[in-house]
N, C-alpha and C. Protein backbone atom coordinates (compact mmCIF):
# COMPACT_ATOMS: atom_id res chain seq x y z
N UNK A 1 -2.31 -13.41 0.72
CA UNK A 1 -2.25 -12.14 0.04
C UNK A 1 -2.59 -11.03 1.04
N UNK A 2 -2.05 -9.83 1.15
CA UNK A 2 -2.34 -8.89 2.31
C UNK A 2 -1.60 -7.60 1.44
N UNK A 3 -2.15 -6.70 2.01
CA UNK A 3 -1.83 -5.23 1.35
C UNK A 3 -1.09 -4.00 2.67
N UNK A 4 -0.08 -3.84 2.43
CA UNK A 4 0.24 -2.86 2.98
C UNK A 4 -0.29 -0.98 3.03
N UNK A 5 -0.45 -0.85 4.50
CA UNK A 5 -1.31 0.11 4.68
C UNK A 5 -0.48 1.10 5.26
N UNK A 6 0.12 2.14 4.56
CA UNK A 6 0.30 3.43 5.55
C UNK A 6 -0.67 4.34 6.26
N UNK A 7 -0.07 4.80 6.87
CA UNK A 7 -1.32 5.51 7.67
C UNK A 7 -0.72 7.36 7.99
N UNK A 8 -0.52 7.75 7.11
CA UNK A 8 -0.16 9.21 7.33
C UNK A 8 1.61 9.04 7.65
N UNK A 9 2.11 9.73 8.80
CA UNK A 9 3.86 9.79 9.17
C UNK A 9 3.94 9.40 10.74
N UNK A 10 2.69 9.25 11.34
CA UNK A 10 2.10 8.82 12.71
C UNK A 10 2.06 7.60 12.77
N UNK A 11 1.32 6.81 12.17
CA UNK A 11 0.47 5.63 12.29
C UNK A 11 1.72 4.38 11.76
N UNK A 12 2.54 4.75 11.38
CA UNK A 12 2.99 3.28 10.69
C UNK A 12 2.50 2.49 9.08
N UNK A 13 3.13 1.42 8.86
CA UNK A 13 2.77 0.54 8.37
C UNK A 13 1.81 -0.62 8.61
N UNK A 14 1.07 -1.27 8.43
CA UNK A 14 -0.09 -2.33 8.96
C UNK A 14 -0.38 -3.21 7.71
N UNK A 15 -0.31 -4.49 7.77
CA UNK A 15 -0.70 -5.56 6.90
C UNK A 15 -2.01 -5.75 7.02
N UNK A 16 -3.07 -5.61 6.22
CA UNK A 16 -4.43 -5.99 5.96
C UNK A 16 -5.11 -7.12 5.08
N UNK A 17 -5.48 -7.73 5.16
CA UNK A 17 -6.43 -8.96 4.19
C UNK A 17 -6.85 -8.08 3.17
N UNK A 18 -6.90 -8.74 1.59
CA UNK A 18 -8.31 -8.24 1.13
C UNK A 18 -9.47 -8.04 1.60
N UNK A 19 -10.38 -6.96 1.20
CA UNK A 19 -11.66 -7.12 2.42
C UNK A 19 -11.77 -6.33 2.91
N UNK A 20 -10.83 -5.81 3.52
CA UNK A 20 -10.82 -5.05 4.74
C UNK A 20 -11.09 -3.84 4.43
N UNK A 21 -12.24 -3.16 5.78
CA UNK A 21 -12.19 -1.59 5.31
C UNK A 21 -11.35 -0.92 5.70
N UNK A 22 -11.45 0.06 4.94
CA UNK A 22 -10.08 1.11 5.10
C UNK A 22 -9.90 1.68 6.45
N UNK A 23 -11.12 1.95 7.33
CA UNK A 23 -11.87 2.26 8.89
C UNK A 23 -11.43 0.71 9.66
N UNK A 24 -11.69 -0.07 9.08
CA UNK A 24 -11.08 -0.92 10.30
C UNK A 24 -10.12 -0.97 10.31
N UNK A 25 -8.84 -0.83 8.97
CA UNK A 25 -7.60 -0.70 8.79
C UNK A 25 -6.96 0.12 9.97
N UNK A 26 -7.64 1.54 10.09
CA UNK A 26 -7.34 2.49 10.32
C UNK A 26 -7.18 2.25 12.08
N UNK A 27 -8.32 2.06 12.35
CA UNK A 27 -8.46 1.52 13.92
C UNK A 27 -7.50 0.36 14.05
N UNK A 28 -6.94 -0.56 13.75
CA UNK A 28 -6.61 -1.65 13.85
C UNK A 28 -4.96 -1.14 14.12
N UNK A 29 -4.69 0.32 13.22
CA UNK A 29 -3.58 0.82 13.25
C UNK A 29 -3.63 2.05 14.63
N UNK A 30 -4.32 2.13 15.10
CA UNK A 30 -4.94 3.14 16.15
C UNK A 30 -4.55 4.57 15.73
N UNK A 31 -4.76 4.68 14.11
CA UNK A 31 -4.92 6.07 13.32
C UNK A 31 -6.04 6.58 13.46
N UNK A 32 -6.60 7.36 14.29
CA UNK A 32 -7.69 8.40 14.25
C UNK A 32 -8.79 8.60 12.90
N UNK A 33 -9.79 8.25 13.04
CA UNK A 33 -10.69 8.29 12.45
C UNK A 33 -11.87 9.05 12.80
N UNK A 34 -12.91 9.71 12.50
CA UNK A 34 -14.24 9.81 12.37
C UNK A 34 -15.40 8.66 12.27
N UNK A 35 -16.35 8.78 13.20
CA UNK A 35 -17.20 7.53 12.62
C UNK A 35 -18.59 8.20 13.34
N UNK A 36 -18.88 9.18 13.56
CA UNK A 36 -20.35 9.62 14.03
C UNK A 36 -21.46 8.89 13.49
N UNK A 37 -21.07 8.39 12.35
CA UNK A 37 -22.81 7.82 11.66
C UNK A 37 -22.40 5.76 11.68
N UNK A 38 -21.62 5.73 12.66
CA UNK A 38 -21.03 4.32 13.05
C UNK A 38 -21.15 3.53 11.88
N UNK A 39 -19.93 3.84 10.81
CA UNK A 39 -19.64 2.99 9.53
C UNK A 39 -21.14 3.30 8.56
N UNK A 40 -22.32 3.98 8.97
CA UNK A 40 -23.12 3.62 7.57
C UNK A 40 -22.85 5.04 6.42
N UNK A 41 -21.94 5.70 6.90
CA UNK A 41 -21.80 6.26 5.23
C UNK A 41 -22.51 7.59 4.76
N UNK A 42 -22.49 8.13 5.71
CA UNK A 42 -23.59 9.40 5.85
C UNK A 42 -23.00 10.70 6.37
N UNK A 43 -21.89 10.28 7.03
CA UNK A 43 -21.63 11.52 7.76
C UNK A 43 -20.03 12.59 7.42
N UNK A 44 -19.36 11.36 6.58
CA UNK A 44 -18.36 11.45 5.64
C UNK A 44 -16.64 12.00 7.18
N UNK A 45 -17.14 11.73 7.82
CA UNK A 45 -16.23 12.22 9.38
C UNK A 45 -15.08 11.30 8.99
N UNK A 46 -15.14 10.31 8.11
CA UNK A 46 -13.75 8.96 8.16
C UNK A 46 -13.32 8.91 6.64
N UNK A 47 -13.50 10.42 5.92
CA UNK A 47 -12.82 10.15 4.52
C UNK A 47 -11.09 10.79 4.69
N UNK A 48 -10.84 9.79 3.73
CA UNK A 48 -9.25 10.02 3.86
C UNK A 48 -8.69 10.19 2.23
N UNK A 49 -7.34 11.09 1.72
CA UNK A 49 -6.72 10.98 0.80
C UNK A 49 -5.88 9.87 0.53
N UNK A 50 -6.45 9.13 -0.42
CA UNK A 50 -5.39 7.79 -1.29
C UNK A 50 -4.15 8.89 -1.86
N UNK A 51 -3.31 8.99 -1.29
CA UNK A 51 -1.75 9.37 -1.74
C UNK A 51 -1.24 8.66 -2.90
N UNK A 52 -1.53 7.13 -2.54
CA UNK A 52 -0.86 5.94 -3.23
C UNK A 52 -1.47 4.99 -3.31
N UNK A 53 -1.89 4.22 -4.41
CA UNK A 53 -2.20 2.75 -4.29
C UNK A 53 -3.62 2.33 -4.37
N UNK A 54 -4.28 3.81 -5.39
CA UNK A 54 -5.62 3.60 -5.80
C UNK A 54 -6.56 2.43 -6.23
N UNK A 55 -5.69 2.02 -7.35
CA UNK A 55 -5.70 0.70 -7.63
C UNK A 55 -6.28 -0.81 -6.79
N UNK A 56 -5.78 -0.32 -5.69
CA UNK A 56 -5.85 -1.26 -4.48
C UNK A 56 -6.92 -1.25 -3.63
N UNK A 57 -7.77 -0.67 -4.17
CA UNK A 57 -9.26 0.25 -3.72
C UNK A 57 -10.86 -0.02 -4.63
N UNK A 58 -11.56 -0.89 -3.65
CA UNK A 58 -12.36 -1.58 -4.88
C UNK A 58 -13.26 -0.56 -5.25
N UNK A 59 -14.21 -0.47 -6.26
CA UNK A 59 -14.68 0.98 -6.64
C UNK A 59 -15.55 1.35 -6.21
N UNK A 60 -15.77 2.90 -6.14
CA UNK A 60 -16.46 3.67 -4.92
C UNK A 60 -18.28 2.62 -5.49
N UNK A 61 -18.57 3.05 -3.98
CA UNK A 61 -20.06 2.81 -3.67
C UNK A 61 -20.76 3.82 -4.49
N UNK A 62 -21.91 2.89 -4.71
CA UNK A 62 -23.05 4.51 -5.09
C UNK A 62 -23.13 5.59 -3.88
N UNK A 63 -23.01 4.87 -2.51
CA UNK A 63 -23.29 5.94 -1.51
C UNK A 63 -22.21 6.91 -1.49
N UNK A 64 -20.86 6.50 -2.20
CA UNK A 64 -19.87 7.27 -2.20
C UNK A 64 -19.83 8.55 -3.15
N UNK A 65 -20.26 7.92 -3.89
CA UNK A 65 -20.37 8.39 -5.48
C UNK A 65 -21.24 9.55 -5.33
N UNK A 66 -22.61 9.63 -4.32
CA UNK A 66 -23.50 10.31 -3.96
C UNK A 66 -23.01 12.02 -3.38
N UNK A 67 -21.96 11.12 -2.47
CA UNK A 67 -21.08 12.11 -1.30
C UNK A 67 -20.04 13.43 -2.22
N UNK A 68 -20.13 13.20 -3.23
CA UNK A 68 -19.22 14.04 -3.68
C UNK A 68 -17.77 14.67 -3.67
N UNK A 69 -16.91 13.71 -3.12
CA UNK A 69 -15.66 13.67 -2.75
C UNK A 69 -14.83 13.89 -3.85
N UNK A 70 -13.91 15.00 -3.43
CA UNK A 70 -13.05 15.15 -4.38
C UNK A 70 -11.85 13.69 -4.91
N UNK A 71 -12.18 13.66 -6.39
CA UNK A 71 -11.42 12.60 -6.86
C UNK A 71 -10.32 11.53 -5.97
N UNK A 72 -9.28 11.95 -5.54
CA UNK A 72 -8.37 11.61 -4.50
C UNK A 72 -9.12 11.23 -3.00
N UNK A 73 -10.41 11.42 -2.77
CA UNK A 73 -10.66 11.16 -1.41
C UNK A 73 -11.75 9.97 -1.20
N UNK A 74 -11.24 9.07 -0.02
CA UNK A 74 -13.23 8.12 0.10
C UNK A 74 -12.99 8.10 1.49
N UNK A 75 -14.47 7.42 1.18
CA UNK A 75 -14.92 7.42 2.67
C UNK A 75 -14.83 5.58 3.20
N UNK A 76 -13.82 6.04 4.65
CA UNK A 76 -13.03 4.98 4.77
C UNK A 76 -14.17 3.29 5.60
N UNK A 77 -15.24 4.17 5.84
CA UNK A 77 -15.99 3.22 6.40
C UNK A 77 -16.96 2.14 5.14
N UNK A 78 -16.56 2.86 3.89
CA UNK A 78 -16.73 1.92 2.56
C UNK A 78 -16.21 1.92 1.82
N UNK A 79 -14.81 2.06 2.06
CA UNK A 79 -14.32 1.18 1.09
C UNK A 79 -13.40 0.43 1.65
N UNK A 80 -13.52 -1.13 0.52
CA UNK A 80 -12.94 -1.95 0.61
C UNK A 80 -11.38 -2.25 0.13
N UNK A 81 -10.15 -2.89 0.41
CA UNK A 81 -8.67 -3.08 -0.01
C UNK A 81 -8.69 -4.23 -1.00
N UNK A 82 -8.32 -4.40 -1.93
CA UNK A 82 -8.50 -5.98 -2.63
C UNK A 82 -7.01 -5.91 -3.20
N UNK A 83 -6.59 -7.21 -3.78
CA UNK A 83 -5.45 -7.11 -4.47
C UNK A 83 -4.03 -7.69 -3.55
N UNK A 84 -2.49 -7.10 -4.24
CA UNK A 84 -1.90 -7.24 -2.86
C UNK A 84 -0.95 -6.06 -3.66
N UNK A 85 -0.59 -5.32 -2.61
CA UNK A 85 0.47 -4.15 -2.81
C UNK A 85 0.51 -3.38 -1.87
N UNK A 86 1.04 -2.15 -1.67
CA UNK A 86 1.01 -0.77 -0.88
C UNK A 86 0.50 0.13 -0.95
N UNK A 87 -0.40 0.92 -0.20
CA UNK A 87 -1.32 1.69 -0.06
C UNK A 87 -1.07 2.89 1.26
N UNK A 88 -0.93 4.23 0.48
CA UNK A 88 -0.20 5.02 1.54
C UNK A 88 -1.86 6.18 1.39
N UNK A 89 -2.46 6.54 2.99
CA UNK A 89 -3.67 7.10 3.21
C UNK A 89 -3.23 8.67 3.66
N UNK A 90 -4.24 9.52 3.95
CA UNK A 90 -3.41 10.43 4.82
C UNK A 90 -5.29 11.17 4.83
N UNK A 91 -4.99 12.10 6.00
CA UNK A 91 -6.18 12.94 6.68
C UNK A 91 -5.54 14.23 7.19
N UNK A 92 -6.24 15.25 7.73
CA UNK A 92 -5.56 16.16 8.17
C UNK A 92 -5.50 15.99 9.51
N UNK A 93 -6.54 15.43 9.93
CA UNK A 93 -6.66 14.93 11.37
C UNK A 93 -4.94 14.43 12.10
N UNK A 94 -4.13 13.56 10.52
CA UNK A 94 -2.91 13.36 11.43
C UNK A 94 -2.27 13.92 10.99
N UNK A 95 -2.32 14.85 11.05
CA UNK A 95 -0.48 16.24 10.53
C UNK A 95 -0.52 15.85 9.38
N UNK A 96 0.99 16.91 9.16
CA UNK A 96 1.64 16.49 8.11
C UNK A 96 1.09 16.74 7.17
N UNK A 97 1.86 16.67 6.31
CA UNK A 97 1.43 16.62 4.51
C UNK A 97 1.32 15.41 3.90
N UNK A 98 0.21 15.23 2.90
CA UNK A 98 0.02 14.11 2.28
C UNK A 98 1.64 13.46 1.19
């Protein structure tokens, strides 16, 4: 089972395991990320817009929940992909429009 990952109009497509964070997704796709507080969830530098494929997104952390992100956005160093389907991300960091 593996989930397809877009990554903005830059990055491509990328097959991921369940599991996987959305930040390692991201690196794995060599899509530009934020990570100043190195994955613990504090510094919010690696949140990205779910475009597509919410569903596919296991549910926010309390630390997320804390962060106050607008509905459409998490923070990619917690959260996890589960399931199997397509999942299209986007940041401003890579152009373009969501």
């Amino acid at each position: 089972m593996t989930i397809r990952i877009r990554f903005g109009q830059d990055f491509g497509e990328h097959e991921v395991p369940p599991g996987t964070t959305l930040l390692a997704a991201a690196t794995r796709a060599k899509a530009p990320l934020g990570n100043a507080c190195r994955a613990q969830g504090i510094c919010q530098a690696c949140a990205v817009q779910v475009v597509t494929g919410v569903e596919l997104l296991e549910p926010a952390t309390k630390l997320e929940q804390r962060m106050q992100l607008e509905p459409t956005w998490r923070m990619a160093c917690q959260t996890r992909v589960r399931g199997q389907g397509q999942l299209e991300l986007w940041t401003p960091n890579w152009g373009g429009e969501p």
